[in-house]
N, C-alpha and C. Protein backbone atom coordinates (compact mmCIF):
# COMPACT_ATOMS: atom_id res chain seq x y z
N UNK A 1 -6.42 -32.88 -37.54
CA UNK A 1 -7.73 -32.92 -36.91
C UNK A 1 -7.86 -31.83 -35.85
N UNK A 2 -6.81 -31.52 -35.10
CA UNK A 2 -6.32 -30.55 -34.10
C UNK A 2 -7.28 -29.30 -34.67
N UNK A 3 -6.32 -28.71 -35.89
CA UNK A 3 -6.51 -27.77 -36.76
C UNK A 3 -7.75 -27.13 -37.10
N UNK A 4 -8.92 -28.16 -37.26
CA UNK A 4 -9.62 -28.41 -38.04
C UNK A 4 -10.63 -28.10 -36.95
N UNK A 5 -10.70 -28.84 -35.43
CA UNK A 5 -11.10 -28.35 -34.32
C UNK A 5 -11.34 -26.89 -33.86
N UNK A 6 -10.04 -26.39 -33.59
CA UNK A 6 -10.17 -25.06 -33.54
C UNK A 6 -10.92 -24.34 -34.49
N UNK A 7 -10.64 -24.06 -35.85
CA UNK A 7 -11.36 -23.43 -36.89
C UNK A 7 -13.24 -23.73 -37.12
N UNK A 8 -13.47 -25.09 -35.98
CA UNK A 8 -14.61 -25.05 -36.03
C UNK A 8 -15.40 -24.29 -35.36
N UNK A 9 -14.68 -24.08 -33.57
CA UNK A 9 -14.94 -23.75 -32.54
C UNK A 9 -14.72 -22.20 -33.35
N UNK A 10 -13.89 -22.07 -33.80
CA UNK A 10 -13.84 -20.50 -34.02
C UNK A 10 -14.66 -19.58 -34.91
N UNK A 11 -14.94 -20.56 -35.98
CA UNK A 11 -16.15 -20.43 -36.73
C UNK A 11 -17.17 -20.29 -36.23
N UNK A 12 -17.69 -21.25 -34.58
CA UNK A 12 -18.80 -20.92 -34.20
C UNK A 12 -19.39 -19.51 -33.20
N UNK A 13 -18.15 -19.31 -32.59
CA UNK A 13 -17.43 -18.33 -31.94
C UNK A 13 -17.87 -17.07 -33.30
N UNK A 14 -17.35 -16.99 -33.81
CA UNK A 14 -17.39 -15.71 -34.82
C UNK A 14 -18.71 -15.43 -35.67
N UNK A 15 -19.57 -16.42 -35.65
CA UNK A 15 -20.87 -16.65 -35.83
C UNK A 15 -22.03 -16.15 -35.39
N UNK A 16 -21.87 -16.38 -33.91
CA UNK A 16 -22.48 -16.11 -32.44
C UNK A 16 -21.92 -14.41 -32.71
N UNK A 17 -21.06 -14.28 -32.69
CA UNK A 17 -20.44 -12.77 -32.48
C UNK A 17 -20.40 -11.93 -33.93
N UNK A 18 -20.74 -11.86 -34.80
CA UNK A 18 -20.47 -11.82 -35.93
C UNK A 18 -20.80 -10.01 -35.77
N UNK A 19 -21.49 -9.35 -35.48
CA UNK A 19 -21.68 -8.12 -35.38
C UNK A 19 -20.75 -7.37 -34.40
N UNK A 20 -20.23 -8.19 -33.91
CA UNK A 20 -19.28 -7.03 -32.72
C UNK A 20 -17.54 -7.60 -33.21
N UNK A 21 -17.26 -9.31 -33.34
CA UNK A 21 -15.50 -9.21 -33.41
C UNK A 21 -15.56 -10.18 -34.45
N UNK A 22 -14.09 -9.67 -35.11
CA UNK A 22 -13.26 -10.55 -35.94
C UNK A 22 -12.68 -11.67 -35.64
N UNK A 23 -12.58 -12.46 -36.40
CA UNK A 23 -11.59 -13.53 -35.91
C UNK A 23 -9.91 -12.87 -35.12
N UNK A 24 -9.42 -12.97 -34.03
CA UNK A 24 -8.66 -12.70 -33.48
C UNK A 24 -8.99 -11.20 -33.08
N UNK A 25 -9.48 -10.43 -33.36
CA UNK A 25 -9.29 -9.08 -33.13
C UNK A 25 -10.57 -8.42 -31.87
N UNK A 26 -10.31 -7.57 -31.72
CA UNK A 26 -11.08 -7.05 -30.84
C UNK A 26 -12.31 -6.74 -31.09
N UNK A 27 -13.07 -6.91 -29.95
CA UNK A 27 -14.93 -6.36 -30.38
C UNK A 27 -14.97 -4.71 -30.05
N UNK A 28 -16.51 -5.25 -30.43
CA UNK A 28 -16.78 -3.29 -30.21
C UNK A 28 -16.80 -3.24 -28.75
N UNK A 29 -16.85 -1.80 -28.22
CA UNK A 29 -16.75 -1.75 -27.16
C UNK A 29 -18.41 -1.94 -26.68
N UNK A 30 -18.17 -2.62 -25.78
CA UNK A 30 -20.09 -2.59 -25.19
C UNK A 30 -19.90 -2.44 -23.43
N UNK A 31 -20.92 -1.89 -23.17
CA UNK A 31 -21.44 -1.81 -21.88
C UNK A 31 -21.15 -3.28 -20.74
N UNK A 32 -20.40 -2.46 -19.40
CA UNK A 32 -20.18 -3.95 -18.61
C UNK A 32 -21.51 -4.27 -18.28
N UNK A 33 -21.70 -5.49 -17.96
CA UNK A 33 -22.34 -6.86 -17.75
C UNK A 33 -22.24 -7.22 -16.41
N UNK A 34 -22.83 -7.88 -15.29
CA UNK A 34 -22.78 -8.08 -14.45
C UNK A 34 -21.70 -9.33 -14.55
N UNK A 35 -21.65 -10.05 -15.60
CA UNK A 35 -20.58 -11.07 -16.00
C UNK A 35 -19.32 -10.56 -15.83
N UNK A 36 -19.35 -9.32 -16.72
CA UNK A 36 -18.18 -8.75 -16.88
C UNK A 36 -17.84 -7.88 -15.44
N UNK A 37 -18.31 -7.89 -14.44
CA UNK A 37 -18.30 -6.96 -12.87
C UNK A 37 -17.89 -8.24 -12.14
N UNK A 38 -18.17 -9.30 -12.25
CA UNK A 38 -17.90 -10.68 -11.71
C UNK A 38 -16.51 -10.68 -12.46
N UNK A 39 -16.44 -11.01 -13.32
CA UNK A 39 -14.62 -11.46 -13.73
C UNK A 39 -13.81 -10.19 -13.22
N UNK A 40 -13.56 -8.64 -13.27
CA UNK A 40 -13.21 -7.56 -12.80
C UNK A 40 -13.06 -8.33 -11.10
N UNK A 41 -14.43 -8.47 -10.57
CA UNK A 41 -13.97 -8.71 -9.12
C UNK A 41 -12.92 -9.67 -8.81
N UNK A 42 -12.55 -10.79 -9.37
CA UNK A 42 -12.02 -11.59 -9.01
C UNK A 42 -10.80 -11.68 -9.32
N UNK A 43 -10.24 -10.57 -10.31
CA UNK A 43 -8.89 -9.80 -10.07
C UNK A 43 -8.53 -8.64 -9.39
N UNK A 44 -9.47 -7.73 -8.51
CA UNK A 44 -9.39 -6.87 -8.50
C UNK A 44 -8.06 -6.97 -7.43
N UNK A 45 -7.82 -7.85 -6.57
CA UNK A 45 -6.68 -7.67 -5.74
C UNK A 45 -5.17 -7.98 -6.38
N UNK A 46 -5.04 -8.68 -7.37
CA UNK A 46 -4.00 -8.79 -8.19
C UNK A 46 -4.27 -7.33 -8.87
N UNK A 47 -5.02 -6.23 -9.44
CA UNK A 47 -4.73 -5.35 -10.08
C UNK A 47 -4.04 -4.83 -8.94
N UNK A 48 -4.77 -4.65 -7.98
CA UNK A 48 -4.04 -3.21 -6.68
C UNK A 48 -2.48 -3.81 -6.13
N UNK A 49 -2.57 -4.86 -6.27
CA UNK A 49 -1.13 -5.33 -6.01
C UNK A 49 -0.18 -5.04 -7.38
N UNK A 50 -0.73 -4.76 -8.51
CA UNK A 50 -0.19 -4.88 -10.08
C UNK A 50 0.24 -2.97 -9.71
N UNK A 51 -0.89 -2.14 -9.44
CA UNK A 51 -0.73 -1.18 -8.99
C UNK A 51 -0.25 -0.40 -7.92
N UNK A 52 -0.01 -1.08 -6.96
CA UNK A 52 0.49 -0.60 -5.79
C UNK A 52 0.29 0.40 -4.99
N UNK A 53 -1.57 0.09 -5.12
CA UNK A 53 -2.61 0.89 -4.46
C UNK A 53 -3.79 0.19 -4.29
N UNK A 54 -4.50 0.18 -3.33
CA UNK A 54 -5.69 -0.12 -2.90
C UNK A 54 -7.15 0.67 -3.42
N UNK A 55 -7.81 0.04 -4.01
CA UNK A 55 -9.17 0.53 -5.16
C UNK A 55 -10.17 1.03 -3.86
N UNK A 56 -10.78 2.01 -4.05
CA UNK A 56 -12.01 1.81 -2.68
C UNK A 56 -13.15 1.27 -3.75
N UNK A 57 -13.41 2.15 -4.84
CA UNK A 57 -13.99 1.52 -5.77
C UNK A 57 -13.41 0.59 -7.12
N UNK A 58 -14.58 -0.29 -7.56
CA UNK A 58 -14.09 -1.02 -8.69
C UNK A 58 -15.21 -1.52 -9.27
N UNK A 59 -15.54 -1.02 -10.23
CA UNK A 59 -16.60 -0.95 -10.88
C UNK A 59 -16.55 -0.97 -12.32
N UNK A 60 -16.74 -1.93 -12.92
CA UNK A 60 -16.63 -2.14 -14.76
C UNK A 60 -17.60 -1.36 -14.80
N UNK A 61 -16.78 -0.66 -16.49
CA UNK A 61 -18.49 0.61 -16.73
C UNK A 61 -18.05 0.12 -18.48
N UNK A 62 -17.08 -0.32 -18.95
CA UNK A 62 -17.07 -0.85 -20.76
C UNK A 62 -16.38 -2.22 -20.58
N UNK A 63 -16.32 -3.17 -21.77
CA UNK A 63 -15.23 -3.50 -22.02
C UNK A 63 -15.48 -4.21 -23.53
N UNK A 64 -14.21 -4.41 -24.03
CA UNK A 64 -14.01 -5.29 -25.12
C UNK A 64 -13.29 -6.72 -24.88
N UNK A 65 -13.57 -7.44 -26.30
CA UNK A 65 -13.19 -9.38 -25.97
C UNK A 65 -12.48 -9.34 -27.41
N UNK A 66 -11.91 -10.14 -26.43
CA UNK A 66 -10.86 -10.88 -28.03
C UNK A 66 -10.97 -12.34 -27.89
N UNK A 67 -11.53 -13.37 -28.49
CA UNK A 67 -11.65 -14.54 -28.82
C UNK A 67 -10.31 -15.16 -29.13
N UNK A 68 -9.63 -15.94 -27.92
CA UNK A 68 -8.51 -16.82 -28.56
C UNK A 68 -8.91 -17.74 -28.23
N UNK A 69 -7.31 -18.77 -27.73
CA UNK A 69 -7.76 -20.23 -26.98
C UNK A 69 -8.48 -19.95 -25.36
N UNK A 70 -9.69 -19.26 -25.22
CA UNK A 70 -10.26 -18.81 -24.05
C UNK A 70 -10.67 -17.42 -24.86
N UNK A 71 -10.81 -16.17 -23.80
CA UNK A 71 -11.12 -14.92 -24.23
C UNK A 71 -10.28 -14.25 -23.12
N UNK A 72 -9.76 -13.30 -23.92
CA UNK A 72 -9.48 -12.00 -23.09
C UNK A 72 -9.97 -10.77 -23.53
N UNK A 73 -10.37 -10.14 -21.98
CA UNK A 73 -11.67 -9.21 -21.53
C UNK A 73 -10.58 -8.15 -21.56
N UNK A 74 -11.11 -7.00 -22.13
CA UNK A 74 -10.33 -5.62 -21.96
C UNK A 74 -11.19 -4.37 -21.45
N UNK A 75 -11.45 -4.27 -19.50
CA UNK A 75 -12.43 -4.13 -19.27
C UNK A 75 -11.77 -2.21 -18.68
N UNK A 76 -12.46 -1.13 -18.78
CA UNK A 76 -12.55 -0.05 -18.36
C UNK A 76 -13.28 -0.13 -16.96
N UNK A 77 -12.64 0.52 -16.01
CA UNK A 77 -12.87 0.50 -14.56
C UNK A 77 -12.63 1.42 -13.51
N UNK A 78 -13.97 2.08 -13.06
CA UNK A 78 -14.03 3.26 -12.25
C UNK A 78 -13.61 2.91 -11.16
N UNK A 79 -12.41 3.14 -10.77
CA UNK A 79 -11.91 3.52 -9.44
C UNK A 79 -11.92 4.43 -8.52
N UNK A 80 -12.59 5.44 -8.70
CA UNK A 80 -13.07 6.64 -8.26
C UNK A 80 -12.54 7.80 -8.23
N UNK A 81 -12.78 8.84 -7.67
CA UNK A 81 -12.71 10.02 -8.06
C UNK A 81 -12.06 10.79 -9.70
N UNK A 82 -12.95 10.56 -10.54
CA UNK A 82 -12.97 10.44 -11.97
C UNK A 82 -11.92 9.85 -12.35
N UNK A 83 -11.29 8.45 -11.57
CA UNK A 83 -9.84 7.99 -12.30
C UNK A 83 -10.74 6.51 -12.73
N UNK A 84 -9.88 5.81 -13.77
CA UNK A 84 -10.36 5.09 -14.51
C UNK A 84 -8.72 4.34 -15.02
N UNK A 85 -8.94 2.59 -14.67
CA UNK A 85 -8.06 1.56 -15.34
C UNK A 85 -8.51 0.84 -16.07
N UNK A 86 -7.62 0.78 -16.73
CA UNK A 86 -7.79 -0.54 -17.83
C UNK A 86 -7.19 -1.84 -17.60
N UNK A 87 -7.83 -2.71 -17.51
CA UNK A 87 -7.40 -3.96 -16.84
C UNK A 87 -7.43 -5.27 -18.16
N UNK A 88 -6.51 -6.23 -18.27
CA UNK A 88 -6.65 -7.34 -19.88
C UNK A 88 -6.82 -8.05 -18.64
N UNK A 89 -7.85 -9.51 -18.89
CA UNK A 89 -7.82 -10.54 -18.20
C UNK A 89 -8.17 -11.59 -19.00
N UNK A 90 -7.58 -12.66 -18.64
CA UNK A 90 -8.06 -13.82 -19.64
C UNK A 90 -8.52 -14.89 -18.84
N UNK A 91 -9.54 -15.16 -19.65
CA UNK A 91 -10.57 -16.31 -19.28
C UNK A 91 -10.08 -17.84 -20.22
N UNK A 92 -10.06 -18.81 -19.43
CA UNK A 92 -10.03 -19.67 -20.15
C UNK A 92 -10.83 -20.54 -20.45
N UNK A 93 -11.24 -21.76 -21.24
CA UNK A 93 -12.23 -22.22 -21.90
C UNK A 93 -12.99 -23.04 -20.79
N UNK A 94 -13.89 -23.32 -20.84
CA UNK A 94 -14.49 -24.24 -19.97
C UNK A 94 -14.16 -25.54 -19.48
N UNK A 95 -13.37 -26.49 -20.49
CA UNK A 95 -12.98 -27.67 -20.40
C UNK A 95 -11.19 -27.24 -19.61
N UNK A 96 -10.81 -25.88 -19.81
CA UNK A 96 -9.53 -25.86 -19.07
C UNK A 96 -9.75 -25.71 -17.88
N UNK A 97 -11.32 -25.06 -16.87
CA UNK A 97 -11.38 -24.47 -15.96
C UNK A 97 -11.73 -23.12 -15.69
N UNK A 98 -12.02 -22.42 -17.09
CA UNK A 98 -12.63 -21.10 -17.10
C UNK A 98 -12.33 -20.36 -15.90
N UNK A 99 -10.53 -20.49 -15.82
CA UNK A 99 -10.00 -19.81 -14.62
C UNK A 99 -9.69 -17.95 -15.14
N UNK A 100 -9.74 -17.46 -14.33
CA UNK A 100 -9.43 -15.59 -14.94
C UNK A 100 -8.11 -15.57 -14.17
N UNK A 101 -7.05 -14.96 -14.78
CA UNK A 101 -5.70 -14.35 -14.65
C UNK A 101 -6.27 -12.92 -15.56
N UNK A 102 -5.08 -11.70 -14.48
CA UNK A 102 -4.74 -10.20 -14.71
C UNK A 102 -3.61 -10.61 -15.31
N UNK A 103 -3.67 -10.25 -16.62
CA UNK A 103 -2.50 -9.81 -17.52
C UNK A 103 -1.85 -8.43 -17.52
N UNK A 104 -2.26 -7.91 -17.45
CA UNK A 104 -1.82 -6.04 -17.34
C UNK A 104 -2.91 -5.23 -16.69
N UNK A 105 -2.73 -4.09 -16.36
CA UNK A 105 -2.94 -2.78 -15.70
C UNK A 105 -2.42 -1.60 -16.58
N UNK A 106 -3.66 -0.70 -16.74
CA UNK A 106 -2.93 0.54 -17.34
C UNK A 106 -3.70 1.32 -16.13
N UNK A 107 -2.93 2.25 -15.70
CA UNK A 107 -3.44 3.22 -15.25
C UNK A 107 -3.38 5.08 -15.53
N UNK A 108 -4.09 5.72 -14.83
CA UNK A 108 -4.39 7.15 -15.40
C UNK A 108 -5.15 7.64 -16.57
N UNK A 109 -6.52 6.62 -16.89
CA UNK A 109 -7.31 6.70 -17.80
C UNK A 109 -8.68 7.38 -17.42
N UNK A 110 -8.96 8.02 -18.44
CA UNK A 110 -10.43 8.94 -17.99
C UNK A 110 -11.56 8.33 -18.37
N UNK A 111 -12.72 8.45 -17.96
CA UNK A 111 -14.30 8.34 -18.59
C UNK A 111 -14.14 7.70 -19.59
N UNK A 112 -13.57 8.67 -20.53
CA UNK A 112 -14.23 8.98 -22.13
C UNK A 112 -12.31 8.06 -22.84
N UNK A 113 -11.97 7.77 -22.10
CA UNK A 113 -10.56 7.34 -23.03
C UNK A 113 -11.32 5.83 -23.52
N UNK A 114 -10.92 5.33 -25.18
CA UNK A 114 -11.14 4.51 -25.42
C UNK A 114 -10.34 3.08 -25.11
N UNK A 115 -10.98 2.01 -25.28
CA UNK A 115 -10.55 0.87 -24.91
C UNK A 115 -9.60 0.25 -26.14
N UNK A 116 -8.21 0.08 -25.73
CA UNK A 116 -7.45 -0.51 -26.70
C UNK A 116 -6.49 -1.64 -26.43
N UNK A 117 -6.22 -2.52 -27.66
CA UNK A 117 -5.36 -3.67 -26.64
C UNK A 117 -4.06 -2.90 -26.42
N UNK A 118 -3.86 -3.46 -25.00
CA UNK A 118 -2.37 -3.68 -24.56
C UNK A 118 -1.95 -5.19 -24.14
């Protein structure tokens, strides 16, 4: 019944999304969201601590989603003076608490570098 749960939720999930992601896999890349500038903020001090530098700016300008048990956001982020991170964060489902944890940090990414999982 477990089983059967998920594949529903995921079915509906992939439904809703059907033009941008696959089941498990990554979406297209789309334009940040004020949603997506809200979840960014609320890691942004675990990234600079992940980094071991202080952001003056932090500003989502892309990101991509991957649909699991929750979502993780794979968001591109102007830090300023044309430098740019890539930050994974995962969101969890609503009934867990739709809490956000920083999973990784890439840094030394440009503008134009595309968004990929790490």
């Amino acid at each position: 019944a477990q089983h059967s749960l998920f594949f529903f939720y995921t079915g509906l999930c992939n439904r809703e999304n059907k033009r941008t992601m696959s089941a498990g896999g990554l979406g297209e890349t789309q334009p940040a969201t004020a949603d997506i500038q809200a979840i960014a903020d609320q890691v942004k001090s675990a990234a600079e601590e992940k980094a071991g530098q202080t952001f003056g700016l932090f500003t989502a300008t892309e990101y991509r989603s991957q649909v699991v048990a929750g979502t993780n956001y794979f968001i591109k982020v102007n830090v300023g003076g044309g430098q740019f991170v890539h930050i994974r964060v995962y969101q969890s489902l609503p009934h867990a608490g739709q809490t956000v944890e920083l999973g990784a940090i890439q840094m030394g990414h440009t503008a134009n570098d595309e968004i990929a999982y790490f």
